[in-house]
Every structure is written in C-alpha cells, then in structure tokens.
PDB file of N, CA and C in Angstrom:
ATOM      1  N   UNK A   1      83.191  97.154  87.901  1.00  0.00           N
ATOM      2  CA  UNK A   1      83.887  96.092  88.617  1.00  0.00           C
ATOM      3  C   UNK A   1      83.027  94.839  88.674  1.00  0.00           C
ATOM      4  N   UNK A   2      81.883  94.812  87.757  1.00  0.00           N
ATOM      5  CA  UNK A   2      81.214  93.551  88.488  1.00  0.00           C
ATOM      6  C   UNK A   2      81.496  92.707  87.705  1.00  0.00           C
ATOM      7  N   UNK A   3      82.186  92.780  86.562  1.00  0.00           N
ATOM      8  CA  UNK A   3      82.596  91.374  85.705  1.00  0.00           C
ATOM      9  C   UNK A   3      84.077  91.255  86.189  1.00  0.00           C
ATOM     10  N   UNK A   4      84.733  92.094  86.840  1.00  0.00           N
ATOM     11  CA  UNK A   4      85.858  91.850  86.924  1.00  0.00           C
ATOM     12  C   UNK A   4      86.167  90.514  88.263  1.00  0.00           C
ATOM     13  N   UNK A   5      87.618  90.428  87.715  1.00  0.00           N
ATOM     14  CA  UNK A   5      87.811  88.883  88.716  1.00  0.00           C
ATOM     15  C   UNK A   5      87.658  89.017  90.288  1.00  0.00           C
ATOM     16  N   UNK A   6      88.221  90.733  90.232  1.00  0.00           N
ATOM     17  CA  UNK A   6      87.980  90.958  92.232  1.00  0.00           C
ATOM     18  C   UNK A   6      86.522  90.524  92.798  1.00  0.00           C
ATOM     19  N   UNK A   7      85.574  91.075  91.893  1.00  0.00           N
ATOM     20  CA  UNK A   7      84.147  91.154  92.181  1.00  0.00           C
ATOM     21  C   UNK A   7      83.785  89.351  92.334  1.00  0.00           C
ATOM     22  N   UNK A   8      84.056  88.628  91.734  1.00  0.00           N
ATOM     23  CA  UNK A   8      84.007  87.303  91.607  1.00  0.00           C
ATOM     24  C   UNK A   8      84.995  86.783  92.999  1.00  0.00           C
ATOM     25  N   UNK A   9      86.295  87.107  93.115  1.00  0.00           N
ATOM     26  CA  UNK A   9      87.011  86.714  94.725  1.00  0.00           C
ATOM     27  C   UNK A   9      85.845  86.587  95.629  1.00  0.00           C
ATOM     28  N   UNK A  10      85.374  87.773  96.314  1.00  0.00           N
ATOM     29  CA  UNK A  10      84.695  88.607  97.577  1.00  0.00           C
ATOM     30  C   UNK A  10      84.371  89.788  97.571  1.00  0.00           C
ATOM     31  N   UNK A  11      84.102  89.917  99.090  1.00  0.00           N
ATOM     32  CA  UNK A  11      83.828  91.571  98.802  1.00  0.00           C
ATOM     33  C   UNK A  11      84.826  92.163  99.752  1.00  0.00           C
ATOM     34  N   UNK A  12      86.122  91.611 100.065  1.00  0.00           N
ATOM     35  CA  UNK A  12      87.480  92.171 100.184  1.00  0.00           C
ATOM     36  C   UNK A  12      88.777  91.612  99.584  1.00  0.00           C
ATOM     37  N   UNK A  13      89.259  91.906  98.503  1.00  0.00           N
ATOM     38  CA  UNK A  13      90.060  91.900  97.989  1.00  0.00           C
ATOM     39  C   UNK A  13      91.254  92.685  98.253  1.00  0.00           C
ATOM     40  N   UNK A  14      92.695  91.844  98.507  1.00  0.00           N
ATOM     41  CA  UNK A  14      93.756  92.971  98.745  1.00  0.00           C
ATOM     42  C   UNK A  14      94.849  92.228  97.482  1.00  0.00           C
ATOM     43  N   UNK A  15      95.616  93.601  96.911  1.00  0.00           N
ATOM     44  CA  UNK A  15      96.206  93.113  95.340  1.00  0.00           C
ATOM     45  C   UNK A  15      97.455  93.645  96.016  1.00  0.00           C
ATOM     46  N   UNK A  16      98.675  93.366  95.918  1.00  0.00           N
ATOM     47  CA  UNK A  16      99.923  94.026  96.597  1.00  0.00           C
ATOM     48  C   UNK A  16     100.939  93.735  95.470  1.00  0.00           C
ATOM     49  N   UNK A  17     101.617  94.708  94.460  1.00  0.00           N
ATOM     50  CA  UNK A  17     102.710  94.263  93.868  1.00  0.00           C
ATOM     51  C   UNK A  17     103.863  94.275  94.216  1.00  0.00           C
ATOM     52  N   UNK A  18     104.913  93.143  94.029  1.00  0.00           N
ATOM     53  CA  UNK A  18     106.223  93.418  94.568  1.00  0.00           C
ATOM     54  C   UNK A  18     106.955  93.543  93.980  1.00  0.00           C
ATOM     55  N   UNK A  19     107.887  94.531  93.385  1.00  0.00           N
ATOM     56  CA  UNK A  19     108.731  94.776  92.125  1.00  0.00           C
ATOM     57  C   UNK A  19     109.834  93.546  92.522  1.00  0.00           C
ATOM     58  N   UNK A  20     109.648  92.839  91.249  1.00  0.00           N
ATOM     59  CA  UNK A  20     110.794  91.672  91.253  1.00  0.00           C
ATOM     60  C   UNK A  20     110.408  90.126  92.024  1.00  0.00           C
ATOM     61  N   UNK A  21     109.016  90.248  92.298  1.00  0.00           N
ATOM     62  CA  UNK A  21     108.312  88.954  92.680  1.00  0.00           C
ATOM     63  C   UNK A  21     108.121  87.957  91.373  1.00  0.00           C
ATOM     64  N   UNK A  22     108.063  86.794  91.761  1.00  0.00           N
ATOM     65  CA  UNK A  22     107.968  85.944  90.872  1.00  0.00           C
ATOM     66  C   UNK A  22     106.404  85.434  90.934  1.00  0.00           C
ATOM     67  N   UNK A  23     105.464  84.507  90.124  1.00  0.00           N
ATOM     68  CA  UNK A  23     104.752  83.928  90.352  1.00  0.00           C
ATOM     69  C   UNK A  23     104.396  83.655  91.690  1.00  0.00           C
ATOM     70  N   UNK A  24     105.376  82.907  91.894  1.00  0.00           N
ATOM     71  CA  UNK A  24     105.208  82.297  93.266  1.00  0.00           C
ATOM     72  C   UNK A  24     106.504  82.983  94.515  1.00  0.00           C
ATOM     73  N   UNK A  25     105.609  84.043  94.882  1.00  0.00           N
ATOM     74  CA  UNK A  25     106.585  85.070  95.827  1.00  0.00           C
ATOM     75  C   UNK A  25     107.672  84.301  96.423  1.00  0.00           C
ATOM     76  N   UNK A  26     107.309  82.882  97.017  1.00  0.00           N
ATOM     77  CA  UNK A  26     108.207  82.537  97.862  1.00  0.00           C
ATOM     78  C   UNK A  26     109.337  81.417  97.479  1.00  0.00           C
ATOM     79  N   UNK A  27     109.225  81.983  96.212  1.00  0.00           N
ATOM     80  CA  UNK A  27     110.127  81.290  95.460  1.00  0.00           C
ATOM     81  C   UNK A  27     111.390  82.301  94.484  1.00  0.00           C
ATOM     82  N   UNK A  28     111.078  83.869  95.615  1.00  0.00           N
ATOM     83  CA  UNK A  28     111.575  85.294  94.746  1.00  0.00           C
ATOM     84  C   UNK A  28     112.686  85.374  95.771  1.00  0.00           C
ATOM     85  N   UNK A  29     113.606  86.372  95.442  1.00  0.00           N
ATOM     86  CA  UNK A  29     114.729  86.875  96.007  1.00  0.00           C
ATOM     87  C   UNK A  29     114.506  87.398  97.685  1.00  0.00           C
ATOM     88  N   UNK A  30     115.181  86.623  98.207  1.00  0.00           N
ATOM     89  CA  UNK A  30     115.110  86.900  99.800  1.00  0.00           C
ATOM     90  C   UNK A  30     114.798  88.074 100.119  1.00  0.00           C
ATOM     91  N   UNK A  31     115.433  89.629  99.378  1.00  0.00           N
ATOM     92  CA  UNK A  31     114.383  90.443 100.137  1.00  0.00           C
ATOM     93  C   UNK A  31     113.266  90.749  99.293  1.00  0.00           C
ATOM     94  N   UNK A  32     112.761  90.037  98.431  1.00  0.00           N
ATOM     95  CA  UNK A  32     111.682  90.149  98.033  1.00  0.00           C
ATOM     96  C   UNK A  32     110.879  89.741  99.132  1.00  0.00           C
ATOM     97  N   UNK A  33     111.230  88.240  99.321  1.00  0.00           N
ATOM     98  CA  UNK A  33     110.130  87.400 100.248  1.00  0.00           C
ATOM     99  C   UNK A  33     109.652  88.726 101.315  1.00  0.00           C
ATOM    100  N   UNK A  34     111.150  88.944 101.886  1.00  0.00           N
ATOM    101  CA  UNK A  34     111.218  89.721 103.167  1.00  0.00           C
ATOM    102  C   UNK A  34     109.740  90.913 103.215  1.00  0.00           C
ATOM    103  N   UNK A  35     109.328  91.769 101.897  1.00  0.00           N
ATOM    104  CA  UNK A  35     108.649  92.120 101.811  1.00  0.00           C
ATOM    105  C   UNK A  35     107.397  91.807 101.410  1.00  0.00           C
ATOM    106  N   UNK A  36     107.419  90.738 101.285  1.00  0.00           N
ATOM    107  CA  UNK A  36     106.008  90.052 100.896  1.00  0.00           C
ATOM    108  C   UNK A  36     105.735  89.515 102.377  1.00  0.00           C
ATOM    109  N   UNK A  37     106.965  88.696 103.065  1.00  0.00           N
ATOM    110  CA  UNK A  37     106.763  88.252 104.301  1.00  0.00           C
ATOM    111  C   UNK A  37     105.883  89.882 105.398  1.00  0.00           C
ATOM    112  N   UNK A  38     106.402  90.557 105.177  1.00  0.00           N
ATOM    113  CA  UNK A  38     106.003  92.209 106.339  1.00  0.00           C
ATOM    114  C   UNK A  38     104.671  92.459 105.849  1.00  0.00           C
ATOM    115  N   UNK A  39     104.391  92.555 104.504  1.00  0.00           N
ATOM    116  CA  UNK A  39     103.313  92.789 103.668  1.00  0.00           C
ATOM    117  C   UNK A  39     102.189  91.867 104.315  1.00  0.00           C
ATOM    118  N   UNK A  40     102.107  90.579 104.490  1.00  0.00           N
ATOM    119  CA  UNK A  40     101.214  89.749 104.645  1.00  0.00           C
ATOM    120  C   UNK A  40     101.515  90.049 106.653  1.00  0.00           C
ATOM    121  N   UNK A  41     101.777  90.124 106.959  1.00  0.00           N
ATOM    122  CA  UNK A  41     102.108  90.148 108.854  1.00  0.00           C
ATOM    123  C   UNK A  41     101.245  91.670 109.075  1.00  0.00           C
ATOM    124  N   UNK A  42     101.172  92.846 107.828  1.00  0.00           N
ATOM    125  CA  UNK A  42     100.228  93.804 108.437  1.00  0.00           C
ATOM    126  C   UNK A  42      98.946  93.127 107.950  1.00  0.00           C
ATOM    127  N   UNK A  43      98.578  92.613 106.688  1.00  0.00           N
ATOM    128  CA  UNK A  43      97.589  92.375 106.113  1.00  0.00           C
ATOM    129  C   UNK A  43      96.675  91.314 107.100  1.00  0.00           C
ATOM    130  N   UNK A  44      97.547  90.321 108.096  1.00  0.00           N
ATOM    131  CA  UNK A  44      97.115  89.249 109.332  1.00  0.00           C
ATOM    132  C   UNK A  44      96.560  90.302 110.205  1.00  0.00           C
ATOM    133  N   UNK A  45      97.084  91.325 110.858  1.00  0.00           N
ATOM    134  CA  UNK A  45      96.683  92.034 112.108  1.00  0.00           C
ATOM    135  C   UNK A  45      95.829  93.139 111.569  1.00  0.00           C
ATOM    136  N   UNK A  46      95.146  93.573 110.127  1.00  0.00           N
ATOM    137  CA  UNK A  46      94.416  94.159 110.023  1.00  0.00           C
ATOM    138  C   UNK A  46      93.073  93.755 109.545  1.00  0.00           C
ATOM    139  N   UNK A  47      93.265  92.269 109.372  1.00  0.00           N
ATOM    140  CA  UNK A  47      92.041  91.353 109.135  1.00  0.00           C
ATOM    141  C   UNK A  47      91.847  90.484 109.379  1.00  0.00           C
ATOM    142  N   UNK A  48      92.847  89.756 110.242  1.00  0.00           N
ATOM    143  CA  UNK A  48      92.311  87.923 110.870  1.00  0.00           C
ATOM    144  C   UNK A  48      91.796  88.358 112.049  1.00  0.00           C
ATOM    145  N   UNK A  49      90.874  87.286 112.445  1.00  0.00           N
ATOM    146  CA  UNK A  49      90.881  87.946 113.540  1.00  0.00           C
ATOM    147  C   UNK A  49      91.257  87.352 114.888  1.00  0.00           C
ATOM    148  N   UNK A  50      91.313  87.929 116.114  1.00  0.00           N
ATOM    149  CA  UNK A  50      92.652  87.585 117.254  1.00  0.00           C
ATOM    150  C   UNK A  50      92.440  86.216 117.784  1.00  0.00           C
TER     151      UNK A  50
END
C-alpha cells in the first residue's frame, strides 16, 4: 500500500461504492444521493468530532 493513492490521502481513508453513482454523487439518482447522503451522516458521527 505505500505507493498506492490511499497511502498518499492519510492515514484514514474511507472508499464507499454506490452502485449507480455518478462521478459526482450528487449529481446521481435521488436514491442514490439518498444513500450516499446516510453513508456520509454515519461516516460524520464516527469521525468528526462533536
């Protein structure tokens, strides 16, 4: 992993695929977003912090 692009991000990387996302998620089919939207709301409360 150390040439790879994660290793270059940080040293936490989160990769989430969404079947039927576009480039730019929020520019994908409403319940796509919907799950990209839930996806990122656990990914906030398990790493921003309060």
């Amino acid at each position: 992993m150390r040439n790879s692009i994660h290793a270059r991000l940080g040293e936490t990387v989160t990769i989430l695929r969404i079947e039927g996302g576009m480039h730019d998620i929020t520019l994908s089919a409403p319940p796509v977003r919907a799950l990209a939207s839930a996806a990122l709301t656990r990914w906030l409360h398990a790493y921003a912090p309060c």
